[in-house]
Protein backbone atom coordinates (compact mmCIF):
# COMPACT_ATOMS: atom_id res chain seq x y z
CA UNK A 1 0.00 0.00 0.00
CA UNK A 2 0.78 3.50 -0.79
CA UNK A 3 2.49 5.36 1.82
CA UNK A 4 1.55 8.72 0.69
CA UNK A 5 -1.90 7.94 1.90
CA UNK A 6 -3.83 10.35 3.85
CA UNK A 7 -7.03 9.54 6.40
CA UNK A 8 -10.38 11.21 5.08
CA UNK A 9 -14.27 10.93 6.21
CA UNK A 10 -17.09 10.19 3.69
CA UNK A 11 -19.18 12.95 3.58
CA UNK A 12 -21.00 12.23 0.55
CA UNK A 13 -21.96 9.63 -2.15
CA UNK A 14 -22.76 10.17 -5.60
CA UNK A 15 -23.10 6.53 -7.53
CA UNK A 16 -19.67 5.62 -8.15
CA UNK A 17 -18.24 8.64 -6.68
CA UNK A 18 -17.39 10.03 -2.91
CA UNK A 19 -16.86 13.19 -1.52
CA UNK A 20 -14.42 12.44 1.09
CA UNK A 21 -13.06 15.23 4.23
CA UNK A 22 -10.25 15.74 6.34
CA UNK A 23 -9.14 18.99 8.10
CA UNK A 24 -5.94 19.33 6.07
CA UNK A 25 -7.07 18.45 2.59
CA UNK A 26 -10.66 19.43 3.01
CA UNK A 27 -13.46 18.54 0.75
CA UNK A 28 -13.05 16.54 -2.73
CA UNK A 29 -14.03 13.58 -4.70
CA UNK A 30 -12.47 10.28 -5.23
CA UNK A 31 -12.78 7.14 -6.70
CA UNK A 32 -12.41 3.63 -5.40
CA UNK A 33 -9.56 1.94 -6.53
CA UNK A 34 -10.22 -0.64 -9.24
CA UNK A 35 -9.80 -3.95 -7.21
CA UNK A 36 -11.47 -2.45 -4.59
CA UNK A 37 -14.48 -1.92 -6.71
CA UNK A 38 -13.88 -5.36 -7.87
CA UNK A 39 -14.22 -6.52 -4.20
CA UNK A 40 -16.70 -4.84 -3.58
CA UNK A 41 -19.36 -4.96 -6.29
CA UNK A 42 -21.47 -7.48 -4.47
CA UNK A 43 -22.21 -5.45 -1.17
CA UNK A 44 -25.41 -3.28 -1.39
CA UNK A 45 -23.47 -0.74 0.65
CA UNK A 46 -19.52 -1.04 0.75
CA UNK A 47 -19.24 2.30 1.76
CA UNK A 48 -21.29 4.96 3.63
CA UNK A 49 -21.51 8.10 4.99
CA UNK A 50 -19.13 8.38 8.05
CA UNK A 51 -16.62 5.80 6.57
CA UNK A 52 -13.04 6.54 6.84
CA UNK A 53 -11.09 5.39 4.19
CA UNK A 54 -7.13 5.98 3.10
CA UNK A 55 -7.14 7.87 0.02
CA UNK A 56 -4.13 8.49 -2.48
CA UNK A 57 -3.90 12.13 -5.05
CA UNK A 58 -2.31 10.35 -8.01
CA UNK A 59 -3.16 11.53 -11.46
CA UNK A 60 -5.16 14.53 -10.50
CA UNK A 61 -7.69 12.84 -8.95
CA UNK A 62 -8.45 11.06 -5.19
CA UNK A 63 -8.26 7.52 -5.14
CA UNK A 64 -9.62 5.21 -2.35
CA UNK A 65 -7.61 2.83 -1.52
CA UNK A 66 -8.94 0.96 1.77
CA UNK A 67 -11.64 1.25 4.48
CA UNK A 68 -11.20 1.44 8.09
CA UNK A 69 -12.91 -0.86 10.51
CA UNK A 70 -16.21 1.03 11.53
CA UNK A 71 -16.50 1.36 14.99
CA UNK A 72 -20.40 1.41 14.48
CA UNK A 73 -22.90 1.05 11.80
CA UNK A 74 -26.88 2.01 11.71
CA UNK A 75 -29.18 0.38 9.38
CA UNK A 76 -32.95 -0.06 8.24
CA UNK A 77 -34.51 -2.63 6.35
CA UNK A 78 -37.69 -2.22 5.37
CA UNK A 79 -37.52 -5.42 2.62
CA UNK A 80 -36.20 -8.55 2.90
CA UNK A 81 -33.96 -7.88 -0.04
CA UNK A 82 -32.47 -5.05 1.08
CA UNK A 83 -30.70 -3.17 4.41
CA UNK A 84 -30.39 0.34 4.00
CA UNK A 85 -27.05 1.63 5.28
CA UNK A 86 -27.69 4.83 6.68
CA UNK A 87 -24.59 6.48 8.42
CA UNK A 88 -20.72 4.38 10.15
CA UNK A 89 -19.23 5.80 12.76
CA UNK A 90 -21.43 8.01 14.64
CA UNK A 91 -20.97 8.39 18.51
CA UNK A 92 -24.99 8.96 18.79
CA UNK A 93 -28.06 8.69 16.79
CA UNK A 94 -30.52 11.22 17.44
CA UNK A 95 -34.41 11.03 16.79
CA UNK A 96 -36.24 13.90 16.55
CA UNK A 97 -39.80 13.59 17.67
CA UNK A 98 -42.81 16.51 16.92
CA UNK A 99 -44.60 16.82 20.37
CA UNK A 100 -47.36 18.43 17.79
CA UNK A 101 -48.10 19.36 13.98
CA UNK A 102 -47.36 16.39 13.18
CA UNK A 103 -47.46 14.64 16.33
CA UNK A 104 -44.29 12.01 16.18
CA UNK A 105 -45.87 8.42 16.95
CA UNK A 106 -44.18 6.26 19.79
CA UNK A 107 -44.15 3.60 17.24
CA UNK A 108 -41.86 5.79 15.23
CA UNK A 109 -39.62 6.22 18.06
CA UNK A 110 -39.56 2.73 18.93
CA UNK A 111 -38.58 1.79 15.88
CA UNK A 112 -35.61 4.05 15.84
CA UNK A 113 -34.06 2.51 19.66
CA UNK A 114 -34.91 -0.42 18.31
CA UNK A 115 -32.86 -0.07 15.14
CA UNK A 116 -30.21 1.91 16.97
CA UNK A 117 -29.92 -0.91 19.80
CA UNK A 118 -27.47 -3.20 17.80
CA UNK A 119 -25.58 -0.02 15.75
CA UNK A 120 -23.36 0.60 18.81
CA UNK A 121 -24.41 4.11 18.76
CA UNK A 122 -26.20 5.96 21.94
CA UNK A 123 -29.39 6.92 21.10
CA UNK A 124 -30.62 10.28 22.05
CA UNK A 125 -34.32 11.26 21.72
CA UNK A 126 -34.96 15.08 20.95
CA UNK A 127 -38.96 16.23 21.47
CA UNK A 128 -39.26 19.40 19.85
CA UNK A 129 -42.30 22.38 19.45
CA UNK A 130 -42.57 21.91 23.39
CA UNK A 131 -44.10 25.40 22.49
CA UNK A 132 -47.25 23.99 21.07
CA UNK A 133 -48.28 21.42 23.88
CA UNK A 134 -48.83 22.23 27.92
CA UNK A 135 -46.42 20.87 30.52
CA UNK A 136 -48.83 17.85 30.96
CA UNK A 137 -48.63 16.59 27.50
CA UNK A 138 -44.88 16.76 27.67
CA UNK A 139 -44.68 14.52 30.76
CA UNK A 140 -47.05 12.16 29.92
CA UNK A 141 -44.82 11.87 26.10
CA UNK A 142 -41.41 12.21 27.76
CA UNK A 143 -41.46 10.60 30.67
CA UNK A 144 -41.36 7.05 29.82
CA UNK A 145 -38.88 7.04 27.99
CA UNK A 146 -36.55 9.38 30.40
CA UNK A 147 -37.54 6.56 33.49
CA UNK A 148 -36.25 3.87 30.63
CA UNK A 149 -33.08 5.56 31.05
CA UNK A 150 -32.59 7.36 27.45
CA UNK A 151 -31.16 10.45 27.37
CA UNK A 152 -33.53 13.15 26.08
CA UNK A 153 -33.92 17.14 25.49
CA UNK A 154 -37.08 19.23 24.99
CA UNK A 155 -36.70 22.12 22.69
CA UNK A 156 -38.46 25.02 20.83
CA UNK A 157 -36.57 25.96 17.99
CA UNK A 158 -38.25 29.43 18.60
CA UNK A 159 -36.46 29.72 21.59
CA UNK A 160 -32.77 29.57 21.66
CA UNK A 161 -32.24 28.98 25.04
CA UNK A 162 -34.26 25.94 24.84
CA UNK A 163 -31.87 23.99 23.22
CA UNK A 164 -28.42 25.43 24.97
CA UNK A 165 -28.33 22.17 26.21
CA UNK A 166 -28.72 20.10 23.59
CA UNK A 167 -26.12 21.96 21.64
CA UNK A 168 -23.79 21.46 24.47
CA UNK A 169 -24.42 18.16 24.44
CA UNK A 170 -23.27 17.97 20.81
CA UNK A 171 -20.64 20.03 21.07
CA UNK A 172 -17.22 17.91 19.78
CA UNK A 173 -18.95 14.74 18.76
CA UNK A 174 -20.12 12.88 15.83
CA UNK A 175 -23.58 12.92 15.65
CA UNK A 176 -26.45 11.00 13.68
CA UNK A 177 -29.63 13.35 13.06
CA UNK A 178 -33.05 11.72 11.64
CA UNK A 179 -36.63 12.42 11.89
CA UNK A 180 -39.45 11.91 9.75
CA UNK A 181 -40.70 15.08 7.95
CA UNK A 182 -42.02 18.36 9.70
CA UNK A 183 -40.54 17.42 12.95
CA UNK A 184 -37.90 20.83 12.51
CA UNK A 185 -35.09 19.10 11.80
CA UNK A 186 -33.52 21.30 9.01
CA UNK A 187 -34.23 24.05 11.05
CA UNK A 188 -32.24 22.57 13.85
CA UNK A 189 -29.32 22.20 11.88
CA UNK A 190 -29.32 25.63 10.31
CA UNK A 191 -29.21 26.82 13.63
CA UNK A 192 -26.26 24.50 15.13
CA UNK A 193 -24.73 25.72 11.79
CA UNK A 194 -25.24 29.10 12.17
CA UNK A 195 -26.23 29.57 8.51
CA UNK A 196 -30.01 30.34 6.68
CA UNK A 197 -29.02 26.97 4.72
CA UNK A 198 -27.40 23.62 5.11
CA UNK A 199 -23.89 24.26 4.46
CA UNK A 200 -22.84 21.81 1.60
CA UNK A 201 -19.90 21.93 -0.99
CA UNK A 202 -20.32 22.10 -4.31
CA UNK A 203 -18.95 19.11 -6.77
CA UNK A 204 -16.34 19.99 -9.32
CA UNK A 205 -17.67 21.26 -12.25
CA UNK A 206 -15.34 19.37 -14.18
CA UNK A 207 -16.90 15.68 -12.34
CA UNK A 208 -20.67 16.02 -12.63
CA UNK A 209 -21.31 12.24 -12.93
CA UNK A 210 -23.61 10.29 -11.19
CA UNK A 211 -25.66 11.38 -8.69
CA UNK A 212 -27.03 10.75 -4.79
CA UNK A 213 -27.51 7.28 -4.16
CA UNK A 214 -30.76 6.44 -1.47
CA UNK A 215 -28.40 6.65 0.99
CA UNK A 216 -28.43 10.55 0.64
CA UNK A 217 -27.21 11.50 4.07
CA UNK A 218 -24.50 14.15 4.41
CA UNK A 219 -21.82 14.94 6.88
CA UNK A 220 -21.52 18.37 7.85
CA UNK A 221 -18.01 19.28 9.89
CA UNK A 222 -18.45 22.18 12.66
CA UNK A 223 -15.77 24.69 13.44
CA UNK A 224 -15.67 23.52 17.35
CA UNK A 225 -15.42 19.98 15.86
CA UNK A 226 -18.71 18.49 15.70
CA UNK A 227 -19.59 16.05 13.19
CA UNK A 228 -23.20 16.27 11.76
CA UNK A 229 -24.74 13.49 10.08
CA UNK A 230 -27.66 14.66 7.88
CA UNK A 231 -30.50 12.00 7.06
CA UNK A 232 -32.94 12.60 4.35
CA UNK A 233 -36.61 12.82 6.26
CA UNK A 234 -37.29 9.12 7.11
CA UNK A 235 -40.91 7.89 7.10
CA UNK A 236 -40.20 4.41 8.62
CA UNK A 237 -37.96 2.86 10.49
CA UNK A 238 -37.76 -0.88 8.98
CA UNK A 239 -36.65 -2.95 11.37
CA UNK A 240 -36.22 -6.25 9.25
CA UNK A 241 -32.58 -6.79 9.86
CA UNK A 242 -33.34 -7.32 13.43
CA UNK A 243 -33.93 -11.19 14.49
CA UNK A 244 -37.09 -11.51 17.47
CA UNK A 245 -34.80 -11.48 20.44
CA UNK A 246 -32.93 -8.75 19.50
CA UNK A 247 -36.15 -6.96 19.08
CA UNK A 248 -37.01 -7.79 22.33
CA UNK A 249 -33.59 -7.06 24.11
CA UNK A 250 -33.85 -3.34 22.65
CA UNK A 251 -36.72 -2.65 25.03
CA UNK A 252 -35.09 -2.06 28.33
CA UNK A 253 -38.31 -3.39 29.96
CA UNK A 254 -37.61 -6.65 28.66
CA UNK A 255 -33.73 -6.96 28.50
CA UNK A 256 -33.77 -6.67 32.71
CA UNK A 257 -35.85 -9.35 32.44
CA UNK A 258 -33.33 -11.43 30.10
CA UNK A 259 -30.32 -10.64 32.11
CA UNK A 260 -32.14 -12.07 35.34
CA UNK A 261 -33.33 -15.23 33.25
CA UNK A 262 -32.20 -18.98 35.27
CA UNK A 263 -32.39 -20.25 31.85
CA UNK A 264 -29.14 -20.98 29.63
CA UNK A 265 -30.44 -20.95 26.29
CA UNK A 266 -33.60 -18.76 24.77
CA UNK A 267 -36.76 -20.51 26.07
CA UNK A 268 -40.07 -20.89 24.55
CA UNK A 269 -41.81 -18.29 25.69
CA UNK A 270 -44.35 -20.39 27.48
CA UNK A 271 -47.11 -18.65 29.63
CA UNK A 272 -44.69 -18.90 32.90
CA UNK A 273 -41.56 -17.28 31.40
CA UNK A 274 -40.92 -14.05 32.59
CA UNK A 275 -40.44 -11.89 29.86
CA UNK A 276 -44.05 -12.77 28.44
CA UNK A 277 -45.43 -11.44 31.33
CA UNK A 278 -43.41 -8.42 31.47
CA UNK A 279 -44.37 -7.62 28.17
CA UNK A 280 -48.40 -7.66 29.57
CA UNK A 281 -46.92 -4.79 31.35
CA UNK A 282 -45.96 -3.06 29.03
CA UNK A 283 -47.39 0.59 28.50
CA UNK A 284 -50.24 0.40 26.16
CA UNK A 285 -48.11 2.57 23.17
CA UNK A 286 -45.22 0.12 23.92
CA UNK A 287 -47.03 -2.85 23.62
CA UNK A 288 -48.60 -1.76 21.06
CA UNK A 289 -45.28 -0.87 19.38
CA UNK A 290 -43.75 -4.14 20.27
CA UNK A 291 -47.01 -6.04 18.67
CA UNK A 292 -46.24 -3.96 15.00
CA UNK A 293 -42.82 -4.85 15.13
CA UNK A 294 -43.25 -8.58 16.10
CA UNK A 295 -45.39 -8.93 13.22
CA UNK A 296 -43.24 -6.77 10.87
CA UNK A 297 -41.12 -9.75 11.39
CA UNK A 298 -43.84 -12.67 10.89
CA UNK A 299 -44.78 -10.68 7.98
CA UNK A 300 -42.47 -8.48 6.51
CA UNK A 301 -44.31 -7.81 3.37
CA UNK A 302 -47.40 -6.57 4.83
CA UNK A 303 -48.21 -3.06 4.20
CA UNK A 304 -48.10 -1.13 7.89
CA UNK A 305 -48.47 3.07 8.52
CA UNK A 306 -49.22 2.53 12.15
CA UNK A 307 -45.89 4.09 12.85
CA UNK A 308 -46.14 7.35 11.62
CA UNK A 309 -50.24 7.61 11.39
CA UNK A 310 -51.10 5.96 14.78
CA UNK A 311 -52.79 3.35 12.87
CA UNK A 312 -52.41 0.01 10.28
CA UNK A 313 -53.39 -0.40 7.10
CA UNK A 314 -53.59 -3.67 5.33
């Protein structure tokens, strides 16, 4: 391997191409190198958003020439065909959930910890338009999941001061935003990035070929060091790359009751076992979560809306 190789973040993807960052060469696009794409041209998603990858200038262009070991991945599958790669490397994924206009559906946020539960990435869960709801609705929407343990913030994006916190909290690491649409999520960014618009850089005029794969998330880079992980507006979590008992070890509820299990190996589930009668305990929006995503599973093909419209379809 090249020794003239420098260390750079994907920040982009555009078909074959990648828009790759570091702090010393900043922003450009590169090319895998040809046995690379050779290795490669069987994975649905070699490379993502968040990679870091050693890249060579040789011939006037950026050539990638390996991948580092990611130190976390986040996915969604809402097919059995295919597992949508959404963002490597992240230190955090953070939801945003609507308190209001749109409401965001506990499903929806289930989903997400779910997913998030096997990408080795904390997952934070930020309620915003606090604004448009009274103190009551916020504690009967927030509090379960703050006594679950998950870290969570309550902003107004009218109010600044609201969400001193939360940018605090962000402050230095890399971060994974989502959120389905009209939760105020662009609006968030543009104001951790100071700017009226997403900051983005431009491609070379010279290299307009392809285009944004479905990936389509984008890394923005922060002067105080923050990394910024842009997701397009995500209207289900699919949660098909999960088996059943890691589904039911990503509700905290039910992994306690795991842990303190006598028996060695998974048991049936019989009327006696523990964690079936946990689950009757369950809240009624997080059993009723837990229910959709069971039978996502059973049936992964039927046709379900109950996570963003409080309701199923069939």
């Amino acid at each position: 391997m090249p020794s003239n190789l420098s260390l750079f973040r994907i920040s982009r993807i555009f078909g074959a191409f990648y828009e790759i960052y570091s702090p010393q060469h900043g922003s450009n696009l590169a090319q895998l190198k040809g046995n690379l794409r050779t290795a490669t041209k069987n994975e649905r998603h070699p490379f993502v958003v968040g990679d870091m990858v050693d890249a060579e200038y040789k011939g006037g262009q950026w050539i990638i020439h390996s991948k580092r070991e990611r130190k976390s991945i986040l996915h969604r599958k809402s097919s059995r065909k295919d597992a949508h790669a959404l963002c490597a490397n992240a230190d955090y994924a953070l939801v945003l959930a609507s308190l209001a206009e749109p409401e965001t559906k506990a499903g929806f946020i289930d989903r997400f910890l779910a997913a998030v539960s096997i990408s080795d990435m904390e997952p934070v869960i930020v309620f915003t338009k606090k604004d448009l709801v009274s103190q009551e609705d916020i504690l009967a929407k927030t509090n379960i999941y703050q006594e679950l343990g998950y870290k969570i913030f309550i902003i107004s994006m009218d109010d600044a001061k609201s969400f001193a916190s939360l940018q605090e909290f962000i402050s230095g690491k890399n971060i994974f935003l989502s959120g389905n649409s009209g939760v105020g999520k662009s609006t968030l960014v543009n104001l951790l990035t100071q700017t009226k618009s997403q900051p983005t850089n431009d491609v070379s005029g010279s290299t307009h070929k392809g285009k944004h794969t479905t990936t389509n998330s984008l890394a923005l880079f922060l002067e105080d060091g923050t990394i910024l992980i842009d997701s397009p507006g995500i209207k289900e979590w699919g949660i098909l790359h999960l088996d059943p008992d890691e589904l039911l070890l990503s509700f905290p509820e039910l992994k306690k009751e795991r842990e303190n299990c006598d028996q060695e190996f998974c048991c049936e589930m019989d009327e006696d076992c523990p964690i079936v009668q946990r689950m009757d305990e369950l809240t009624e929006e997080r059993r009723k979560s837990l229910e959709s995503m069971m039978d996502s599973l059973e049936n992964p093909y039927r046709v379900t809306r109950r996570d963003h419209l409080g309701r199923s379809e069939k």
